[in-house]
C-alpha atoms as a PDB file:
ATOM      1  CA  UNK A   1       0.000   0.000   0.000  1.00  0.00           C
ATOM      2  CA  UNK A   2       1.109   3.498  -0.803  1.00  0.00           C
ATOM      3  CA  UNK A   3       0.578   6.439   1.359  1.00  0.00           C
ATOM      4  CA  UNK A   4      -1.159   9.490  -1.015  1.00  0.00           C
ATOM      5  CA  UNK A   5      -1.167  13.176  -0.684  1.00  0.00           C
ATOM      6  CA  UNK A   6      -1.419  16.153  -2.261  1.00  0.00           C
ATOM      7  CA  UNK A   7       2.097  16.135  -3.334  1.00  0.00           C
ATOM      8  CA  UNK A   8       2.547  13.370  -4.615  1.00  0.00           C
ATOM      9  CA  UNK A   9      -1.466  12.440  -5.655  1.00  0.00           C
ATOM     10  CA  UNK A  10      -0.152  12.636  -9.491  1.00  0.00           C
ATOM     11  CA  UNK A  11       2.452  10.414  -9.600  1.00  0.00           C
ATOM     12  CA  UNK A  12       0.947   7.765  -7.655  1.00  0.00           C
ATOM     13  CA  UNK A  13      -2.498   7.585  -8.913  1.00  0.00           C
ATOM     14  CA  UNK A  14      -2.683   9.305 -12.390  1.00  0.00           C
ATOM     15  CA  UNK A  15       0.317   8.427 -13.663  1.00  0.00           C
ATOM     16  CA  UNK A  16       0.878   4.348 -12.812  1.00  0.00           C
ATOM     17  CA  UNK A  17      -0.639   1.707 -15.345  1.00  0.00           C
ATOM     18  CA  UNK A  18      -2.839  -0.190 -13.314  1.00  0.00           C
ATOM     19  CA  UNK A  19      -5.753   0.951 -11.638  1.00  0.00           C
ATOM     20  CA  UNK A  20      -5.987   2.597  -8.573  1.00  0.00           C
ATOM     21  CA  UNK A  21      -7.949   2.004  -5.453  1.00  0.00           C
ATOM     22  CA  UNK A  22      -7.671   5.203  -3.212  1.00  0.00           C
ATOM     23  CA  UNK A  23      -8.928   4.512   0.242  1.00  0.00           C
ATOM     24  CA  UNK A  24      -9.433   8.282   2.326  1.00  0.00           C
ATOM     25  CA  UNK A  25      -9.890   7.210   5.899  1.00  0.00           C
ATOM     26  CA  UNK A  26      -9.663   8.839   9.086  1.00  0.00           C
ATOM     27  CA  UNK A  27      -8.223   8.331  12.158  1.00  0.00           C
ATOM     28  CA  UNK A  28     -11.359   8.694  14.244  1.00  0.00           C
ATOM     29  CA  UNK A  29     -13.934   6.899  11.757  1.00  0.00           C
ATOM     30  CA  UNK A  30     -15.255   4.138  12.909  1.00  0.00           C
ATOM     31  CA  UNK A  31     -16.233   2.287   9.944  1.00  0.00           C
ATOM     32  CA  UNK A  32     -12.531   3.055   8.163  1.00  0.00           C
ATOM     33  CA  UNK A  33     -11.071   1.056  10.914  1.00  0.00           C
ATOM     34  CA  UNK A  34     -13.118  -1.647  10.618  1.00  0.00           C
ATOM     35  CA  UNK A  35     -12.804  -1.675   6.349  1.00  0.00           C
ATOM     36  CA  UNK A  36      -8.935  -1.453   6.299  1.00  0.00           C
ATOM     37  CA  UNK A  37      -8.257  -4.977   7.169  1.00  0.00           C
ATOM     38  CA  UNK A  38     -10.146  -6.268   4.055  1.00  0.00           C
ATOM     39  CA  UNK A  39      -8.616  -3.075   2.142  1.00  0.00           C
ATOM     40  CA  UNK A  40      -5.514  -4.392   3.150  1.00  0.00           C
ATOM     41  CA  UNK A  41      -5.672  -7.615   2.278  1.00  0.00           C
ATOM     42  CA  UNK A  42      -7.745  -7.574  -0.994  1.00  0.00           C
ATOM     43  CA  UNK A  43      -4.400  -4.974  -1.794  1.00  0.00           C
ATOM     44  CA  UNK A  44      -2.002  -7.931  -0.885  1.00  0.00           C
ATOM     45  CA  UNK A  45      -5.057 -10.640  -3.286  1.00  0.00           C
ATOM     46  CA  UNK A  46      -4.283  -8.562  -6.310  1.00  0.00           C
ATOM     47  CA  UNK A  47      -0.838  -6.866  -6.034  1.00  0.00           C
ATOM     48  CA  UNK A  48       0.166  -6.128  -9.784  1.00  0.00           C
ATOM     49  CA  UNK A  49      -3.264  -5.665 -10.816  1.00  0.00           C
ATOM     50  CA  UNK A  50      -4.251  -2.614  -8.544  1.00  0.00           C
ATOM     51  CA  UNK A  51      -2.482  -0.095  -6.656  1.00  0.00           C
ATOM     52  CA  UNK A  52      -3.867   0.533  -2.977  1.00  0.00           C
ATOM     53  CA  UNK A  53      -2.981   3.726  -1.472  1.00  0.00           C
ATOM     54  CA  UNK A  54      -4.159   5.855   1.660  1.00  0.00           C
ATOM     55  CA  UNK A  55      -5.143   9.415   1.768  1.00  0.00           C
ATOM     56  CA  UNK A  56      -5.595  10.820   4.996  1.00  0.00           C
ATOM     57  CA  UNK A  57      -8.260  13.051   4.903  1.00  0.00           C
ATOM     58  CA  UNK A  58      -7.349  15.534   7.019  1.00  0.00           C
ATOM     59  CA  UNK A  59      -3.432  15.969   5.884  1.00  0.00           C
ATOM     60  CA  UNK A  60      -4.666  15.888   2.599  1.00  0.00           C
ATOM     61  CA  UNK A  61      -7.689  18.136   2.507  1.00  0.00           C
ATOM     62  CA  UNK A  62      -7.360  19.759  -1.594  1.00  0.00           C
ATOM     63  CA  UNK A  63      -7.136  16.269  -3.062  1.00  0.00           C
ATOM     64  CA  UNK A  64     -10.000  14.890  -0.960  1.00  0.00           C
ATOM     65  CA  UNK A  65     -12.033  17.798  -1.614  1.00  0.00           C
ATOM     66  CA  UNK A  66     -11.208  17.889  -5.420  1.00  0.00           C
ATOM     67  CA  UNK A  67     -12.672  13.991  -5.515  1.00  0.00           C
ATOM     68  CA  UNK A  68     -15.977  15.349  -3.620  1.00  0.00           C
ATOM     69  CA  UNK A  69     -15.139  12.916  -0.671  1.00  0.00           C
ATOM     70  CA  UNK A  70     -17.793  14.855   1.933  1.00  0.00           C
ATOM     71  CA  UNK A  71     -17.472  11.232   4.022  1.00  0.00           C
ATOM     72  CA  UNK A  72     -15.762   8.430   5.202  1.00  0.00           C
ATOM     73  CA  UNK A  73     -15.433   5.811   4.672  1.00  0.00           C
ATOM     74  CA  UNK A  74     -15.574   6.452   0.935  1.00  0.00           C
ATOM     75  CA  UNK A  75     -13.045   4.075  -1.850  1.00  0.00           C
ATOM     76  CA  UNK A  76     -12.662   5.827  -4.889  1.00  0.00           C
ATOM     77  CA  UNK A  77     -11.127   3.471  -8.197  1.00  0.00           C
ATOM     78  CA  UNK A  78      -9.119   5.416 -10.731  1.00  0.00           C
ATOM     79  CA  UNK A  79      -8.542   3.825 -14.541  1.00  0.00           C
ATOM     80  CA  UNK A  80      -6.225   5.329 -16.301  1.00  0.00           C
ATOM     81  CA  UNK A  81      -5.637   8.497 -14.508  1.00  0.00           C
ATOM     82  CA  UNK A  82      -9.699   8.658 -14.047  1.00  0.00           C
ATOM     83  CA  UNK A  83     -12.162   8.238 -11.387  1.00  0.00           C
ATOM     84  CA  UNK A  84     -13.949   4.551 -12.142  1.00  0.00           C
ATOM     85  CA  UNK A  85     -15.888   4.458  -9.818  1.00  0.00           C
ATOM     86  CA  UNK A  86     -17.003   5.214  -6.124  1.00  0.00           C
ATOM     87  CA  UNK A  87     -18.242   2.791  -2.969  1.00  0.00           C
ATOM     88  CA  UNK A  88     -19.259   5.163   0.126  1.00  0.00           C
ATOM     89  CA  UNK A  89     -19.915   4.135   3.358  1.00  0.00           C
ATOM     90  CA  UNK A  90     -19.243   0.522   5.455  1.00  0.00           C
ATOM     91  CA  UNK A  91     -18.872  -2.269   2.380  1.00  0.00           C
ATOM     92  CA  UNK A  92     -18.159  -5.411   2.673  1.00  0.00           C
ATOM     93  CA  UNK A  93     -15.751  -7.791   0.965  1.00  0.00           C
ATOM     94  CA  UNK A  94     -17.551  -8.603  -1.371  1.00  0.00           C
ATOM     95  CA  UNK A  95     -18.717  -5.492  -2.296  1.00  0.00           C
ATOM     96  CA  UNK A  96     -15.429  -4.169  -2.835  1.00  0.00           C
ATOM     97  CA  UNK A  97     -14.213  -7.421  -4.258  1.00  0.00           C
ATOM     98  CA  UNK A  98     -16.935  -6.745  -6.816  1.00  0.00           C
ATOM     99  CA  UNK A  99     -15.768  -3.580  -7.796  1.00  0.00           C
ATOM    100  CA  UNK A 100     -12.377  -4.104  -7.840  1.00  0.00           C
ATOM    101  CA  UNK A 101     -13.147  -7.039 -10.350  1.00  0.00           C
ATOM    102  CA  UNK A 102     -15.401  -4.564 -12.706  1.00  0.00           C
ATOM    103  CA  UNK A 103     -12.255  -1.716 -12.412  1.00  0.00           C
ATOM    104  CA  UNK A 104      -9.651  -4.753 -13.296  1.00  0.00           C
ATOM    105  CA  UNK A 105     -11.794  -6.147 -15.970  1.00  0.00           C
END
């Protein structure tokens, strides 16, 4: 996993080939706690395929405003430099696996 912020939000997520899974948590939610664990491992399940990175909310406030994240949790998927796709709130595995597989192809 890959920690993001505004500096370097370009050359982690727009630039590199594969898609991009960009989870914005924060350290008092709740919900983000209880999602990284299967954020973490689904990034370990397809390494190669998708990039996982962090953006803390709050240290990174322009990038997570610029991608409308008003919430968290919220997982946003990036394809080829572009937002893909969006899941907002508590999902589970399965949920995100299915997105992930739809953003992979």
């Amino acid at each position: 996993m890959v920690e993001i912020t505004d500096r370097n939000f370009d050359s982690e997520v727009v630039r590199p080939p594969p898609p991009v899974l960009l989870d914005p948590p924060a350290e008092w939610c709740g919900p983000c706690k209880k999602l990284a664990p299967i954020v973490e491992d689904l990034a370990r399940v397809y390494e190669g395929r998708l990039r996982v990175g962090h953006l803390d909310v709050e240290s990174s406030p322009a990038t997570a405003a610029q991608y409308g994240v008003m919430s968290v949790p919220t997982l946003i998927f990036f394809k080829e430099g572009k937002p893909a796709g969006q899941l907002i709130g508590g999902v589970s595995r399965r949920q995100l696996e299915e997105a992930i597989q739809k953003v992979i192809g």
